[in-house]
Protein backbone atom coordinates (compact mmCIF):
# COMPACT_ATOMS: atom_id res chain seq x y z
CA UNK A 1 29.46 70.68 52.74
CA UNK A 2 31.45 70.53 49.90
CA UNK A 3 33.34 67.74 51.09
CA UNK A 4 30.00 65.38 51.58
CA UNK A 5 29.07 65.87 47.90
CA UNK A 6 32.86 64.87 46.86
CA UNK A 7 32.42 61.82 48.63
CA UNK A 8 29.26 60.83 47.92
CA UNK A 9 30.22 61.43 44.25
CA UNK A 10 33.53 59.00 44.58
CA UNK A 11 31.13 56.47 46.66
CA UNK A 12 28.03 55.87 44.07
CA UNK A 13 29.05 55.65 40.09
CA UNK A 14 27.06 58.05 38.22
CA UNK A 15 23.55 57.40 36.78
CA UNK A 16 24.83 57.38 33.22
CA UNK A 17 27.24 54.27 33.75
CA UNK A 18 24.31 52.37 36.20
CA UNK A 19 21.63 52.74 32.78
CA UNK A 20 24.51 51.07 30.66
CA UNK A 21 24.85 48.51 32.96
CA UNK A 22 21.02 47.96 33.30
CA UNK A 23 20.80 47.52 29.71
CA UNK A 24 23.97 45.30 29.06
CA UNK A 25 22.54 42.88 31.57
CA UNK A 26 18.95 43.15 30.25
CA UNK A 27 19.69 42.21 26.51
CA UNK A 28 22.29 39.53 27.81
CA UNK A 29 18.99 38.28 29.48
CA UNK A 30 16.98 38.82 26.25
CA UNK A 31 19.24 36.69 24.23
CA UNK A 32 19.74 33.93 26.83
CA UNK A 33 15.73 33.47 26.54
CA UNK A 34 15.48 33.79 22.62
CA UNK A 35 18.50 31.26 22.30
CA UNK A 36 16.89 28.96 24.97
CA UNK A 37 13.18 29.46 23.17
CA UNK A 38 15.02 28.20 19.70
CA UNK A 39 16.81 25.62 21.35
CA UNK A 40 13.54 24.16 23.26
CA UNK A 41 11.26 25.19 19.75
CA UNK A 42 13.76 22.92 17.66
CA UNK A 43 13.50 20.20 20.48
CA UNK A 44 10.09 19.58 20.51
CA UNK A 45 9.33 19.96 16.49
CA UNK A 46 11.50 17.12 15.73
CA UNK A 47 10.16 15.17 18.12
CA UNK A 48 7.11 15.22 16.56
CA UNK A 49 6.58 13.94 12.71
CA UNK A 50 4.66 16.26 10.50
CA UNK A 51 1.48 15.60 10.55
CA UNK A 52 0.26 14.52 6.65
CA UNK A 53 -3.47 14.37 5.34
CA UNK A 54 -4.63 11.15 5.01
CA UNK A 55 -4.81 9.51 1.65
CA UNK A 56 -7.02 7.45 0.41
CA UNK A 57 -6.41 3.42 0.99
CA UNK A 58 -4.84 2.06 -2.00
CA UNK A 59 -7.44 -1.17 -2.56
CA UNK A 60 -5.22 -4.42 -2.48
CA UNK A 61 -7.85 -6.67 -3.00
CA UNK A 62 -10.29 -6.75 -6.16
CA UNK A 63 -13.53 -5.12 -5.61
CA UNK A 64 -16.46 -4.51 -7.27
CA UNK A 65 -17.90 -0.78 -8.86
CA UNK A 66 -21.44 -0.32 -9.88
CA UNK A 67 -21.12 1.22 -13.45
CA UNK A 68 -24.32 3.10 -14.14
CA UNK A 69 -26.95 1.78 -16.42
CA UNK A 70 -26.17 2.48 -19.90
CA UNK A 71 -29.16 2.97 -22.33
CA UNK A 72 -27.74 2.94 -26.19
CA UNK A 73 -28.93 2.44 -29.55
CA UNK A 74 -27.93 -0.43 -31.87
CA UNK A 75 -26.64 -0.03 -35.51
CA UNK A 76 -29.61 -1.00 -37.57
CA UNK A 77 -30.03 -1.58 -41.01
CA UNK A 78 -33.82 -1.62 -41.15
CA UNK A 79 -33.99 1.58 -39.95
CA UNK A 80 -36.61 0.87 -36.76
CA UNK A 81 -34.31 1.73 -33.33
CA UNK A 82 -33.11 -1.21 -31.24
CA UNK A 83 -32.11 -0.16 -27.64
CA UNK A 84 -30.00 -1.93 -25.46
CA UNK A 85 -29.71 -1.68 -21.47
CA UNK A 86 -27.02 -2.73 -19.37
CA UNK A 87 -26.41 -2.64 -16.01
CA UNK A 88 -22.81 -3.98 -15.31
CA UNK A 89 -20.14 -4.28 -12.47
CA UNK A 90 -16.60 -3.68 -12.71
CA UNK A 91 -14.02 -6.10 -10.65
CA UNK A 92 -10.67 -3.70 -10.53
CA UNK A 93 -7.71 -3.82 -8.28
CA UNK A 94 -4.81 -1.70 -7.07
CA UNK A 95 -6.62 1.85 -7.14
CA UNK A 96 -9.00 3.62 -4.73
CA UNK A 97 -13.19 3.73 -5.57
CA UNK A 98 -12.55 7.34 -5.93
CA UNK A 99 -10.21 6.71 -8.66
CA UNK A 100 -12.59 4.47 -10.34
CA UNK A 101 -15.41 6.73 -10.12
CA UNK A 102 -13.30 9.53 -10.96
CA UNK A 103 -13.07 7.69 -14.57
CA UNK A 104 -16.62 6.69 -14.78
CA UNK A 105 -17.40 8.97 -17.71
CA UNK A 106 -14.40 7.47 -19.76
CA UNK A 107 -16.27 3.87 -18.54
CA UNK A 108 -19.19 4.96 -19.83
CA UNK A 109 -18.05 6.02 -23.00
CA UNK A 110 -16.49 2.53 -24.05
CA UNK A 111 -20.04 0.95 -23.77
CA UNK A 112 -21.37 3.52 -25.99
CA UNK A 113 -18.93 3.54 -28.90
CA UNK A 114 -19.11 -0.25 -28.42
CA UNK A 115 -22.75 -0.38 -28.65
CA UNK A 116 -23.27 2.06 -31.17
CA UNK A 117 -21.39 0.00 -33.59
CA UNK A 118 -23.09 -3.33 -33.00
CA UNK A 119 -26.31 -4.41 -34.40
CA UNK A 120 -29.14 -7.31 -32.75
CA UNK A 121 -27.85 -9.92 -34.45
CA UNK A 122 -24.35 -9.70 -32.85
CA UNK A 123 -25.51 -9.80 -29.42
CA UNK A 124 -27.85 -13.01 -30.71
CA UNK A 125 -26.76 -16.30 -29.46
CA UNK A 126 -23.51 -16.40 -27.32
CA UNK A 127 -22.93 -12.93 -29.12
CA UNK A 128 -23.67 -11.49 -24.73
CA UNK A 129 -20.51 -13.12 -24.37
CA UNK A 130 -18.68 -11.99 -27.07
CA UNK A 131 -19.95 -8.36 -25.98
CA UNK A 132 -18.41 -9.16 -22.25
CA UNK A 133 -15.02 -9.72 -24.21
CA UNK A 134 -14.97 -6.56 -26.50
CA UNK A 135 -15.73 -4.46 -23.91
CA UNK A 136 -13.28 -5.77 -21.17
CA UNK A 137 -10.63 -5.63 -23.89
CA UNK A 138 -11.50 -1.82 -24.12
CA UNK A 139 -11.58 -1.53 -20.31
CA UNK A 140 -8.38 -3.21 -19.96
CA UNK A 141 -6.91 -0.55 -22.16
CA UNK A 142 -8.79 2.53 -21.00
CA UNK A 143 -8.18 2.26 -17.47
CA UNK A 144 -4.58 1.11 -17.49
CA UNK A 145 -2.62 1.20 -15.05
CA UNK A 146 -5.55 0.33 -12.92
CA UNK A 147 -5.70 -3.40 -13.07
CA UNK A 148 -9.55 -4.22 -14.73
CA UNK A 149 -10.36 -7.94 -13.35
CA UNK A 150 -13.84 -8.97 -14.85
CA UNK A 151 -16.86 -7.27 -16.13
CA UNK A 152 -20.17 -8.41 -14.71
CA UNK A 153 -23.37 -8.05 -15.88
CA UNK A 154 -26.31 -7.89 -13.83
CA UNK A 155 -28.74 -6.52 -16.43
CA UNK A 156 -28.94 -6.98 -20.16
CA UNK A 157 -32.20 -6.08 -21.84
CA UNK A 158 -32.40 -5.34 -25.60
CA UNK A 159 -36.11 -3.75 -27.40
């Protein structure tokens, strides 16, 4: 009997070197599949671009933003208020609306200063025109680099 368990023995390696062996082969597996995971990962990224958010359409062509109505008191020397009331378009180009609108309150603050400072009798006669002028100047220089094209009016009403 003690001869079967010496051969035995000298047929099947022990249990200790058959675990090392196990493991050897399974983290030779494990890093085969990480390695070919990267390798396929990396493949398949570059293929496709990053995807960006989209950005507003830069406006190539001139178009045309409502500026509110603006309601302001003229300078007057008599002392009895004079209100103006404007309702105007802008004609810009090489921006985005949201851009535009994003500066509205700067917009609106050129017409005010403007109109505070002028009295009835400069907006008499061809003074509407004049006023067009002045303020597109202003606009010009206020909004730069956003190209200002024309100002419009569409309402002009002075009490």
């Amino acid at each position: 009997m003690a001869e079967e368990e010496e051969t035995e023995g000298a047929v099947a390696p022990p249990p200790k070197k058959k675990k090392k062996l196990v493991l050897i082969a399974g983290a030779a597996v494990a890093v085969a599949l990480l390695g070919g995971g990267g390798w396929f990962y990396r493949q398949h990224s570059a293929a496709k671009p990053e995807k960006t958010p989209p950005q507003a359409v830069v406006q190539q062509e001139p178009f045309l933003v409502d500026i509110p109505t603006v309601i302001s008191n003229l300078d007057s020397s008599t002392g009895r208020p004079v209100f103006v009331k404007i309702s105007a378009k802008l004609q810009v180009r090489g921006t985005t609306r949201d851009a535009v609108d994003a500066l509205m309150p700067e917009i609106q603050n050129v017409f005010q200063t403007y109109l505070h400072e002028s009295t009835q009798s400069d907006l008499g006669g061809n003074g509407i025109y004049r006023l067009r002028e002045a303020l597109l100047a202003r606009l010009v220089v206020q909004l730069a680099p956003i190209e200002v094209r024309d100002l419009l009016f569409t309402e002009f009403l002075i009490q």
